[in-house]
PDB file of N, CA and C in Angstrom:
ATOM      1  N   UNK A   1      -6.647   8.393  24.775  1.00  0.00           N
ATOM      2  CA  UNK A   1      -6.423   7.620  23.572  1.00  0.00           C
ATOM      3  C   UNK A   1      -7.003   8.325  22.346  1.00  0.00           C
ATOM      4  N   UNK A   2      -7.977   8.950  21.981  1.00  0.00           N
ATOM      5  CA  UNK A   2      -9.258   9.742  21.418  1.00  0.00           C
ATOM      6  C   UNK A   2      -7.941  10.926  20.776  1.00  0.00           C
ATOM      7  N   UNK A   3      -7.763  11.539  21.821  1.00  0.00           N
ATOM      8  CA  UNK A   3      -6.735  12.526  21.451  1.00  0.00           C
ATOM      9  C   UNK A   3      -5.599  12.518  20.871  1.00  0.00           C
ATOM     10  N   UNK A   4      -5.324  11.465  21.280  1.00  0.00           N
ATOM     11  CA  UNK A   4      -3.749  10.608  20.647  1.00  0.00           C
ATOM     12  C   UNK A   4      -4.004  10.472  19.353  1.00  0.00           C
ATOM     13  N   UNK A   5      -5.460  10.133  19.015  1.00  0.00           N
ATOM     14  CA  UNK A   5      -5.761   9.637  17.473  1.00  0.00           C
ATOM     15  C   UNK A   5      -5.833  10.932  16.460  1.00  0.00           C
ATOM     16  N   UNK A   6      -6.935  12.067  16.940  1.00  0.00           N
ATOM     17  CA  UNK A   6      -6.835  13.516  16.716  1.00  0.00           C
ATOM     18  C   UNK A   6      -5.616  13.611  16.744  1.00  0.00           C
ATOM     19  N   UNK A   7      -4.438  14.249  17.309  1.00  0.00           N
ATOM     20  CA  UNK A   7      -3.098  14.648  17.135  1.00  0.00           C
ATOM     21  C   UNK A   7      -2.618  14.000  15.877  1.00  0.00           C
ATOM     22  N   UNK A   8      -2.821  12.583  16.375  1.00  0.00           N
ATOM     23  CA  UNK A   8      -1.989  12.119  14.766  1.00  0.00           C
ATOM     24  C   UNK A   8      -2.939  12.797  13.481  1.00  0.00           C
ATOM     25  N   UNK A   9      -4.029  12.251  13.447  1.00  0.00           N
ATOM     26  CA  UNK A   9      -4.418  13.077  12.193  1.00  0.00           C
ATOM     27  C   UNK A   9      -4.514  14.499  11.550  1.00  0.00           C
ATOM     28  N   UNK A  10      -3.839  15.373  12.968  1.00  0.00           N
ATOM     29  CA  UNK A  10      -4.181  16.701  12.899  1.00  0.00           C
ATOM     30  C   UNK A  10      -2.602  16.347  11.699  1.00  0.00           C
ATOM     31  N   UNK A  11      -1.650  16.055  12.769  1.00  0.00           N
ATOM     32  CA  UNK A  11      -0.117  16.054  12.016  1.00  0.00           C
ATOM     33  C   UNK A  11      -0.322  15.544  10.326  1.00  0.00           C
ATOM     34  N   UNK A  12      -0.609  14.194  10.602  1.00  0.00           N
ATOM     35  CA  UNK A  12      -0.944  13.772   8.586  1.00  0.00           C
ATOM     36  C   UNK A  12      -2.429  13.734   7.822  1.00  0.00           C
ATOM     37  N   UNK A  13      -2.979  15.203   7.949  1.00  0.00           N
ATOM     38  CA  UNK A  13      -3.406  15.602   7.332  1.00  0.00           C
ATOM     39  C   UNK A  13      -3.465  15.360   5.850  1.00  0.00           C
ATOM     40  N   UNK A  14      -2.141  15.596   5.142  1.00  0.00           N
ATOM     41  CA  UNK A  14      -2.119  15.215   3.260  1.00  0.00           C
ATOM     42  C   UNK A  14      -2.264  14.191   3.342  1.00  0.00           C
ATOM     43  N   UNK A  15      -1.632  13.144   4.378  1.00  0.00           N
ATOM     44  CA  UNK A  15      -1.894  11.677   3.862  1.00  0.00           C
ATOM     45  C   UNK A  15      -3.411  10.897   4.293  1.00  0.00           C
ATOM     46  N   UNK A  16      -3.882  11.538   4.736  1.00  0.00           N
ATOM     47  CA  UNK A  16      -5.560  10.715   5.602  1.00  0.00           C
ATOM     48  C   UNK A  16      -6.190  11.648   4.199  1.00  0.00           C
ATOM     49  N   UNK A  17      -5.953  13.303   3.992  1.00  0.00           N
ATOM     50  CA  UNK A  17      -6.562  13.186   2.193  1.00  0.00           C
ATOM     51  C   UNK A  17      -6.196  12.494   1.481  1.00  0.00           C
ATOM     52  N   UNK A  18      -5.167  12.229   1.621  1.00  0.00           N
ATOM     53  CA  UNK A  18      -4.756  11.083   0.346  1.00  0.00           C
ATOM     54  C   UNK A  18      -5.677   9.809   0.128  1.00  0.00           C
ATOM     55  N   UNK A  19      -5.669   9.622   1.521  1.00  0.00           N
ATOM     56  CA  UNK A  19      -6.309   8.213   1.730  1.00  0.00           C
ATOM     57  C   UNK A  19      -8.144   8.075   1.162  1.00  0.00           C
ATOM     58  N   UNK A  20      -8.915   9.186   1.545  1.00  0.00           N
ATOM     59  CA  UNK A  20     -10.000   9.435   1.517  1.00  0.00           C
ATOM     60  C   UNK A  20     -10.189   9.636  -0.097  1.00  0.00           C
ATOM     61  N   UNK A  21      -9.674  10.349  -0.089  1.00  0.00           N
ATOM     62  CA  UNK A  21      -9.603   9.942  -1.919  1.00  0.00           C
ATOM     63  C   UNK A  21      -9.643   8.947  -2.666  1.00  0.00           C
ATOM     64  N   UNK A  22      -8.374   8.199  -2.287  1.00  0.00           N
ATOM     65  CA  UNK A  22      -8.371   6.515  -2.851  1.00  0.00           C
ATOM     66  C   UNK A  22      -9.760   6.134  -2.564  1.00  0.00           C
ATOM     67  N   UNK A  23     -10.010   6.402  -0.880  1.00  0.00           N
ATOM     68  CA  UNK A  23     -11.443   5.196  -0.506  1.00  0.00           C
ATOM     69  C   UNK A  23     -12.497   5.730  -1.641  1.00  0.00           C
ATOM     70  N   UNK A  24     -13.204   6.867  -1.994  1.00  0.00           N
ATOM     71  CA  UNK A  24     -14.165   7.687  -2.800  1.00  0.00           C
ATOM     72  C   UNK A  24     -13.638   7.288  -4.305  1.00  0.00           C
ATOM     73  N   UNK A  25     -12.641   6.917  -4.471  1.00  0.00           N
ATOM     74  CA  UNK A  25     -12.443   6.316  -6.236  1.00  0.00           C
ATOM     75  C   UNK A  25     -12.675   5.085  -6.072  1.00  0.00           C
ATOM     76  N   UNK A  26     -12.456   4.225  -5.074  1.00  0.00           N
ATOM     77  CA  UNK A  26     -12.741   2.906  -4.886  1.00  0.00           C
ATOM     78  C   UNK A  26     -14.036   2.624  -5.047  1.00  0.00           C
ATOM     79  N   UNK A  27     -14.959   3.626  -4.460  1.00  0.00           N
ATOM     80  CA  UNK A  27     -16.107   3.743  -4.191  1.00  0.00           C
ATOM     81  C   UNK A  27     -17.191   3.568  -5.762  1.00  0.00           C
ATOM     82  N   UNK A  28     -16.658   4.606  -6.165  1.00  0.00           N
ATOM     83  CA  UNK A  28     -16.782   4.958  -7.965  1.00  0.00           C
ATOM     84  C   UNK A  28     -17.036   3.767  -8.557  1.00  0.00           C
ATOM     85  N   UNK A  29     -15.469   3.480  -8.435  1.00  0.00           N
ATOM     86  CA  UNK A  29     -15.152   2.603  -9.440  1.00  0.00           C
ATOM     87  C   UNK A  29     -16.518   1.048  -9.041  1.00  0.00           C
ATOM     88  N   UNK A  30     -16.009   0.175  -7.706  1.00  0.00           N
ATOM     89  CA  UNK A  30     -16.811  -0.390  -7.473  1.00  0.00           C
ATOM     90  C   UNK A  30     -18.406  -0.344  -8.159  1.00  0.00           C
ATOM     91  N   UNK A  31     -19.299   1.059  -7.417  1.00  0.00           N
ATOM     92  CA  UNK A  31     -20.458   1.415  -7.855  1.00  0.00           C
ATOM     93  C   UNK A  31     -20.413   0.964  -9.640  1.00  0.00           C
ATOM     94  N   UNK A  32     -19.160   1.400 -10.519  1.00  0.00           N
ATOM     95  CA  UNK A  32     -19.697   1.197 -12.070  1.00  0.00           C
ATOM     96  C   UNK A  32     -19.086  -0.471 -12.995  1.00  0.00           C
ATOM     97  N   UNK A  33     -18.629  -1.022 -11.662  1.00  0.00           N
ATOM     98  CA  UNK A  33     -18.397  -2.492 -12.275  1.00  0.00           C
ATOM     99  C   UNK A  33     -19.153  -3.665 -11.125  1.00  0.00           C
ATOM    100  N   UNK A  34     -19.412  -3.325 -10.338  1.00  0.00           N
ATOM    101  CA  UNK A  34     -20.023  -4.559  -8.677  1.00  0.00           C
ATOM    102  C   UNK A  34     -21.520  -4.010  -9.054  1.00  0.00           C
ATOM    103  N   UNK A  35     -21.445  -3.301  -8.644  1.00  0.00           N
ATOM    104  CA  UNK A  35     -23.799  -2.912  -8.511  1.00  0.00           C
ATOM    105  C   UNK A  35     -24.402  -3.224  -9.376  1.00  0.00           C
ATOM    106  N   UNK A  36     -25.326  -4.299  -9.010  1.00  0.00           N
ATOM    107  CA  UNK A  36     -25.930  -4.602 -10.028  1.00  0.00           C
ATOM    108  C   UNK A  36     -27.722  -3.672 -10.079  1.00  0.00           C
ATOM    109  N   UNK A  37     -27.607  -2.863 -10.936  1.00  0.00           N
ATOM    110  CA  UNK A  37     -28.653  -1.955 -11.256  1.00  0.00           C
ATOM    111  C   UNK A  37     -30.087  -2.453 -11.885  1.00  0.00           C
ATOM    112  N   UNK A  38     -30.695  -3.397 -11.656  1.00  0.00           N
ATOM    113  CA  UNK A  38     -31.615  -4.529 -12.458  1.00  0.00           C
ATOM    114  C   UNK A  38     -32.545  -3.977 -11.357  1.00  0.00           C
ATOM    115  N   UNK A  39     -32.558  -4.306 -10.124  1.00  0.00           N
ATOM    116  CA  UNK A  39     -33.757  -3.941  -9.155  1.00  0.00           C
ATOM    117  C   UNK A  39     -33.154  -2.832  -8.593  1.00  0.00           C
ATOM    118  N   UNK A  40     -32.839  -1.749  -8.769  1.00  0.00           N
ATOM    119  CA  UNK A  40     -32.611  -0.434  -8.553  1.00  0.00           C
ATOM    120  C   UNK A  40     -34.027  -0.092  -7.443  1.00  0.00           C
ATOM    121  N   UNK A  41     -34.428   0.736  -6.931  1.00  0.00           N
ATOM    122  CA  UNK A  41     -35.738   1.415  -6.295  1.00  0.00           C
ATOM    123  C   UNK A  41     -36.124   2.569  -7.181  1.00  0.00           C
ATOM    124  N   UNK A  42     -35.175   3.710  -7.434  1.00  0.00           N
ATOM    125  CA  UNK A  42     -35.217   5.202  -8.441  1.00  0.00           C
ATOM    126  C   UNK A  42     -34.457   4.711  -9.790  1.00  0.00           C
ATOM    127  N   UNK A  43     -34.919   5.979 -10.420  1.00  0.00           N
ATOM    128  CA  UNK A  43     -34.437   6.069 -11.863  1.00  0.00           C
ATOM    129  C   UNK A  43     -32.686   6.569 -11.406  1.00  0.00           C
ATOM    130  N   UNK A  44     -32.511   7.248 -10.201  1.00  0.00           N
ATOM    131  CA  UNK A  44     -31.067   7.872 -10.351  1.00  0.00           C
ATOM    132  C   UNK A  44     -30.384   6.880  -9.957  1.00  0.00           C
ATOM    133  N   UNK A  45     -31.067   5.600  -9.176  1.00  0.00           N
ATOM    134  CA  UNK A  45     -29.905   5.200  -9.135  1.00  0.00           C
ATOM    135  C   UNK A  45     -29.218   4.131 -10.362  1.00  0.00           C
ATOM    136  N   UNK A  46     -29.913   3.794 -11.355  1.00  0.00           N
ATOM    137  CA  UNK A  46     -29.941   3.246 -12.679  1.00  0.00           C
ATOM    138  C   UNK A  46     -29.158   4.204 -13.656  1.00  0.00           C
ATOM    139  N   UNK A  47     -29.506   5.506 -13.725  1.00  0.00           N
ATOM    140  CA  UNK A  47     -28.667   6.271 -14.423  1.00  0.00           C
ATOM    141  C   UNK A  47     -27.617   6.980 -14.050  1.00  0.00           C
ATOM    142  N   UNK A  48     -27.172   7.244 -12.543  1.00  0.00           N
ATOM    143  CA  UNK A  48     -26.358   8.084 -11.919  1.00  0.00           C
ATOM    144  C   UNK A  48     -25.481   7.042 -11.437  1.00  0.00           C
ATOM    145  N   UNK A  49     -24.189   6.706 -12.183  1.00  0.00           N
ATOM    146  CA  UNK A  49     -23.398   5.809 -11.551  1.00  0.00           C
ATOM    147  C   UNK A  49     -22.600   6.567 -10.415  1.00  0.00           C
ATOM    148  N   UNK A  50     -22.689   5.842  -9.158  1.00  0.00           N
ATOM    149  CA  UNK A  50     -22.205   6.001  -7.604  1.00  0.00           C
ATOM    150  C   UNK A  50     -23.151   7.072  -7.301  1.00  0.00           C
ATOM    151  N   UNK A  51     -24.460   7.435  -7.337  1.00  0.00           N
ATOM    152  CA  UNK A  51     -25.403   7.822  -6.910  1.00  0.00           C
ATOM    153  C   UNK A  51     -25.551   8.178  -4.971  1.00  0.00           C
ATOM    154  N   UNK A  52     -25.182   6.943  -4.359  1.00  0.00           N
ATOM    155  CA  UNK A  52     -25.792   6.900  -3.492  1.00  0.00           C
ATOM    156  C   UNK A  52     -23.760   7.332  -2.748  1.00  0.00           C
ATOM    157  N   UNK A  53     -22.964   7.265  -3.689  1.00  0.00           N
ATOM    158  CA  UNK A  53     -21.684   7.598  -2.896  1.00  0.00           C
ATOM    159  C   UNK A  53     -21.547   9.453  -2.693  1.00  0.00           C
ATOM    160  N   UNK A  54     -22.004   9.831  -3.907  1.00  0.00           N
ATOM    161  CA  UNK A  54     -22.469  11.252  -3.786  1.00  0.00           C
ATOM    162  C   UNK A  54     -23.206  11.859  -3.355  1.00  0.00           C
ATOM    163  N   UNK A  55     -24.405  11.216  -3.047  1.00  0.00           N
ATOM    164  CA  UNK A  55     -25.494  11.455  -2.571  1.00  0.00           C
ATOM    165  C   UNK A  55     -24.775  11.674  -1.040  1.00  0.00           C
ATOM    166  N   UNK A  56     -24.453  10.645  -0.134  1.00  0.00           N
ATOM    167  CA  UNK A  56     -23.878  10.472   0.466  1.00  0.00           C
ATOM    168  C   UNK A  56     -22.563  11.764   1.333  1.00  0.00           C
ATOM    169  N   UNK A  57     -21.923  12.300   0.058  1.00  0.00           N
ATOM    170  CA  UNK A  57     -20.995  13.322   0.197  1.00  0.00           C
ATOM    171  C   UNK A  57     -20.960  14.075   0.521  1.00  0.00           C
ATOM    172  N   UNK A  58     -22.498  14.687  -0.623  1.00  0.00           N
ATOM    173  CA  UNK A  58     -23.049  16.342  -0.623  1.00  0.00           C
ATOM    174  C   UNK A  58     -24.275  16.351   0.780  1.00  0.00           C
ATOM    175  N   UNK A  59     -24.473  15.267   1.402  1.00  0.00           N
ATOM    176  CA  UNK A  59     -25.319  14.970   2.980  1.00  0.00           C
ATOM    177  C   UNK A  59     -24.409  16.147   4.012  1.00  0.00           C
ATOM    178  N   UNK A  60     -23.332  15.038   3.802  1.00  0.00           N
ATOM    179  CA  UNK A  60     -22.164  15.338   4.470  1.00  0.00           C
ATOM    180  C   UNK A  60     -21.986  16.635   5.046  1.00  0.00           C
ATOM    181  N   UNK A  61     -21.269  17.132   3.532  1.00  0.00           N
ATOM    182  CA  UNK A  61     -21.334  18.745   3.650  1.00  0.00           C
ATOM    183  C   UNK A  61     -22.124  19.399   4.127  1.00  0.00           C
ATOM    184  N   UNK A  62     -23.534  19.194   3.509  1.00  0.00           N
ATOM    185  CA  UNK A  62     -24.515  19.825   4.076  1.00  0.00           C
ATOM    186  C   UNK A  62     -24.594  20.291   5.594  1.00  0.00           C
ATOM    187  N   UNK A  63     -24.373  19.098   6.146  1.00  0.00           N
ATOM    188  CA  UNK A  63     -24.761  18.302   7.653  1.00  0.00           C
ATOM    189  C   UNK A  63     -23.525  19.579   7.989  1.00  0.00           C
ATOM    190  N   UNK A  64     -22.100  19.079   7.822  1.00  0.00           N
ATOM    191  CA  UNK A  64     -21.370  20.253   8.782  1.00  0.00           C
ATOM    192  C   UNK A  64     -21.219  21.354   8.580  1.00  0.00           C
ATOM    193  N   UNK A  65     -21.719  21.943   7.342  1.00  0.00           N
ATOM    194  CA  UNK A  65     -22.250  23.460   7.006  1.00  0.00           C
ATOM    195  C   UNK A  65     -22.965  23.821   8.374  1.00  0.00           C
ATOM    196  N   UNK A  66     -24.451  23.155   7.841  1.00  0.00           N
ATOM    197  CA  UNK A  66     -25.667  23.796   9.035  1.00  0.00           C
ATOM    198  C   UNK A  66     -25.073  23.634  10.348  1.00  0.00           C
ATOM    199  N   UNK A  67     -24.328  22.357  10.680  1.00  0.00           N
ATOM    200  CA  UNK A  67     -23.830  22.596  12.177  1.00  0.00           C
ATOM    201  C   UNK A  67     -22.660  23.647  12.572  1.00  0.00           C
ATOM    202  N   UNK A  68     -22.188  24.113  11.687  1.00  0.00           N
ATOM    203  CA  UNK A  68     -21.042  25.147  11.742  1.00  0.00           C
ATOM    204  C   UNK A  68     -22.118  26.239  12.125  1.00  0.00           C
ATOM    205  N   UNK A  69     -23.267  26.183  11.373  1.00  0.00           N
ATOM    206  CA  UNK A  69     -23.727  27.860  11.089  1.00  0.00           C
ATOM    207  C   UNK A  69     -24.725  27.473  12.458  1.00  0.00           C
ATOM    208  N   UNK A  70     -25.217  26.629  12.750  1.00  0.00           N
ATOM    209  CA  UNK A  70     -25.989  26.604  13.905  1.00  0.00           C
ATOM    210  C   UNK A  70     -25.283  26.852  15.359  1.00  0.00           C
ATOM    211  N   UNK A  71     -23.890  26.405  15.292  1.00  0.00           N
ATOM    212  CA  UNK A  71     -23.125  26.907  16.293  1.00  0.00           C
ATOM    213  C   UNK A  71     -22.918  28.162  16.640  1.00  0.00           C
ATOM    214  N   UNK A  72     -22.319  28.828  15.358  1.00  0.00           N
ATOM    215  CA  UNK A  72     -22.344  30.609  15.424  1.00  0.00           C
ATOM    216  C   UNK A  72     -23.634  31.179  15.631  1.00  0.00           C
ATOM    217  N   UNK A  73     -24.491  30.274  15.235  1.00  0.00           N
ATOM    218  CA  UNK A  73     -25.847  31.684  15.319  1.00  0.00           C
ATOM    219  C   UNK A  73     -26.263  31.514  16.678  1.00  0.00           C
ATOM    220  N   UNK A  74     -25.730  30.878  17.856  1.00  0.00           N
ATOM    221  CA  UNK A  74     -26.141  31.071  19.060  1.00  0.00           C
ATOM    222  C   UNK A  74     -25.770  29.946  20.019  1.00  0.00           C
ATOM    223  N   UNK A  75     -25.596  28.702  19.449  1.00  0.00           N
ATOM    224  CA  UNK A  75     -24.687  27.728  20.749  1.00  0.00           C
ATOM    225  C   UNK A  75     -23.669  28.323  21.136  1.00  0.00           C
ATOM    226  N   UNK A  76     -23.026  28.525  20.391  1.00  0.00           N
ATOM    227  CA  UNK A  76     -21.540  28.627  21.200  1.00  0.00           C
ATOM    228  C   UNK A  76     -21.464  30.550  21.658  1.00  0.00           C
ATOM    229  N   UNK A  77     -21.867  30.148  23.061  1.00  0.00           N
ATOM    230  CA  UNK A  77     -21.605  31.683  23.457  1.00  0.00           C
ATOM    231  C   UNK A  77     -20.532  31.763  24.245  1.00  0.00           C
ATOM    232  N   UNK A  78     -20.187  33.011  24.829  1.00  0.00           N
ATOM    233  CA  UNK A  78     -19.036  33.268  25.599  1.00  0.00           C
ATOM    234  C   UNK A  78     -19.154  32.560  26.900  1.00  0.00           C
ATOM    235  N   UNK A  79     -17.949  32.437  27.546  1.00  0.00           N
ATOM    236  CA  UNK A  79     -18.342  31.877  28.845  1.00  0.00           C
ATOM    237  C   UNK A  79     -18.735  32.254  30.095  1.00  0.00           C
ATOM    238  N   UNK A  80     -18.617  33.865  29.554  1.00  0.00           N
ATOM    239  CA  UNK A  80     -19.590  34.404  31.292  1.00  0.00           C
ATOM    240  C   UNK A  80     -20.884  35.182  30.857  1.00  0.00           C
ATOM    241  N   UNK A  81     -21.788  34.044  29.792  1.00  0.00           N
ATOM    242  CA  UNK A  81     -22.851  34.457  29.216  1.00  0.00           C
ATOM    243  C   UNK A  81     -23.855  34.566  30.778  1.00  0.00           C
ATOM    244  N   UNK A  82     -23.958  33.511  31.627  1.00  0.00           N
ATOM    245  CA  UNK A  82     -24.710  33.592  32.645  1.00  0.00           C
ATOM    246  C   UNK A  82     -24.311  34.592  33.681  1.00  0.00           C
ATOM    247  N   UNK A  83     -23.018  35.128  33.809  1.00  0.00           N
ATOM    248  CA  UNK A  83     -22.687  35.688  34.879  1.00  0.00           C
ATOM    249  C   UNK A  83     -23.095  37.526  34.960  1.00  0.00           C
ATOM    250  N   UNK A  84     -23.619  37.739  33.637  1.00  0.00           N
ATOM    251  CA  UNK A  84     -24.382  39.272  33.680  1.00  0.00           C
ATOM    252  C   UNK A  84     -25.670  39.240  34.207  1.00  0.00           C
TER     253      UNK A  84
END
Protein backbone atom coordinates (compact mmCIF):
# COMPACT_ATOMS: atom_id res chain seq x y z
CA UNK A 1 0.00 0.00 0.00
CA UNK A 2 3.15 2.42 1.16
CA UNK A 3 4.41 1.92 -2.34
CA UNK A 4 1.29 2.40 -4.15
CA UNK A 5 1.31 5.86 -2.39
CA UNK A 6 5.21 6.58 -3.39
CA UNK A 7 4.45 5.61 -7.12
CA UNK A 8 1.63 7.91 -7.22
CA UNK A 9 3.56 10.75 -5.92
CA UNK A 10 6.66 9.86 -7.74
CA UNK A 11 4.14 10.21 -11.10
CA UNK A 12 2.44 13.81 -9.78
CA UNK A 13 5.18 15.31 -8.68
CA UNK A 14 4.12 19.18 -10.19
CA UNK A 15 0.92 18.71 -8.63
CA UNK A 16 1.85 17.53 -4.74
CA UNK A 17 4.41 20.93 -5.52
CA UNK A 18 1.66 22.61 -6.36
CA UNK A 19 -0.10 21.57 -3.45
CA UNK A 20 2.72 22.23 -0.85
CA UNK A 21 2.89 25.56 -1.92
CA UNK A 22 -0.73 26.46 -1.50
CA UNK A 23 -0.38 24.62 2.12
CA UNK A 24 3.04 27.15 2.99
CA UNK A 25 0.93 30.38 1.66
CA UNK A 26 -1.90 29.23 3.72
CA UNK A 27 0.45 28.97 6.35
CA UNK A 28 1.74 32.74 5.83
CA UNK A 29 -1.14 34.08 5.32
CA UNK A 30 -2.94 32.49 8.45
CA UNK A 31 0.37 33.29 10.72
CA UNK A 32 -0.30 37.37 9.56
CA UNK A 33 -4.16 37.55 10.15
CA UNK A 34 -5.12 34.31 13.04
CA UNK A 35 -1.88 34.58 15.57
CA UNK A 36 -2.40 36.45 18.01
CA UNK A 37 1.19 37.92 18.96
CA UNK A 38 0.29 39.63 22.58
CA UNK A 39 1.91 36.62 24.64
CA UNK A 40 4.47 35.72 22.07
CA UNK A 41 7.64 33.83 24.24
CA UNK A 42 10.67 35.71 21.69
CA UNK A 43 10.98 38.95 20.12
CA UNK A 44 11.01 36.92 16.55
CA UNK A 45 8.14 35.68 16.97
CA UNK A 46 6.34 39.27 17.43
CA UNK A 47 8.36 40.69 14.64
CA UNK A 48 8.93 37.82 12.13
CA UNK A 49 5.53 37.15 10.68
CA UNK A 50 5.24 33.08 10.11
CA UNK A 51 8.37 32.74 12.13
CA UNK A 52 7.83 29.46 13.38
CA UNK A 53 6.52 28.28 9.56
CA UNK A 54 10.09 29.10 8.40
CA UNK A 55 11.73 28.30 11.11
CA UNK A 56 10.18 25.12 10.59
CA UNK A 57 11.31 24.87 6.70
CA UNK A 58 14.92 25.83 6.95
CA UNK A 59 14.88 22.63 10.08
CA UNK A 60 13.75 20.71 7.37
CA UNK A 61 16.34 21.26 4.92
CA UNK A 62 18.80 21.22 7.24
CA UNK A 63 17.67 17.78 8.68
CA UNK A 64 17.82 16.12 4.96
CA UNK A 65 21.01 17.85 3.96
CA UNK A 66 22.98 16.29 7.07
CA UNK A 67 21.13 12.99 6.48
CA UNK A 68 22.05 12.93 2.78
CA UNK A 69 25.69 13.82 3.75
CA UNK A 70 25.73 11.39 6.71
CA UNK A 71 24.70 8.63 4.41
CA UNK A 72 27.57 9.22 1.86
CA UNK A 73 30.17 9.75 4.38
CA UNK A 74 29.86 6.12 5.46
CA UNK A 75 26.28 4.39 6.01
CA UNK A 76 25.59 3.48 2.91
CA UNK A 77 28.37 1.12 1.84
CA UNK A 78 28.61 -1.42 -0.84
CA UNK A 79 27.14 -4.67 -0.33
CA UNK A 80 30.02 -7.03 -0.09
CA UNK A 81 31.55 -4.53 2.43
CA UNK A 82 31.76 -7.63 4.94
CA UNK A 83 32.71 -10.21 2.50
CA UNK A 84 36.63 -8.95 2.11
Amino acid sequence: MIVDLIDFLKKHQQTVRVYCIIAIAIMLVWSFVGVDTHHAHTWMEVYIPGFWSIFTLISCVVLIFFSLWLGKSGIETREDYYDN
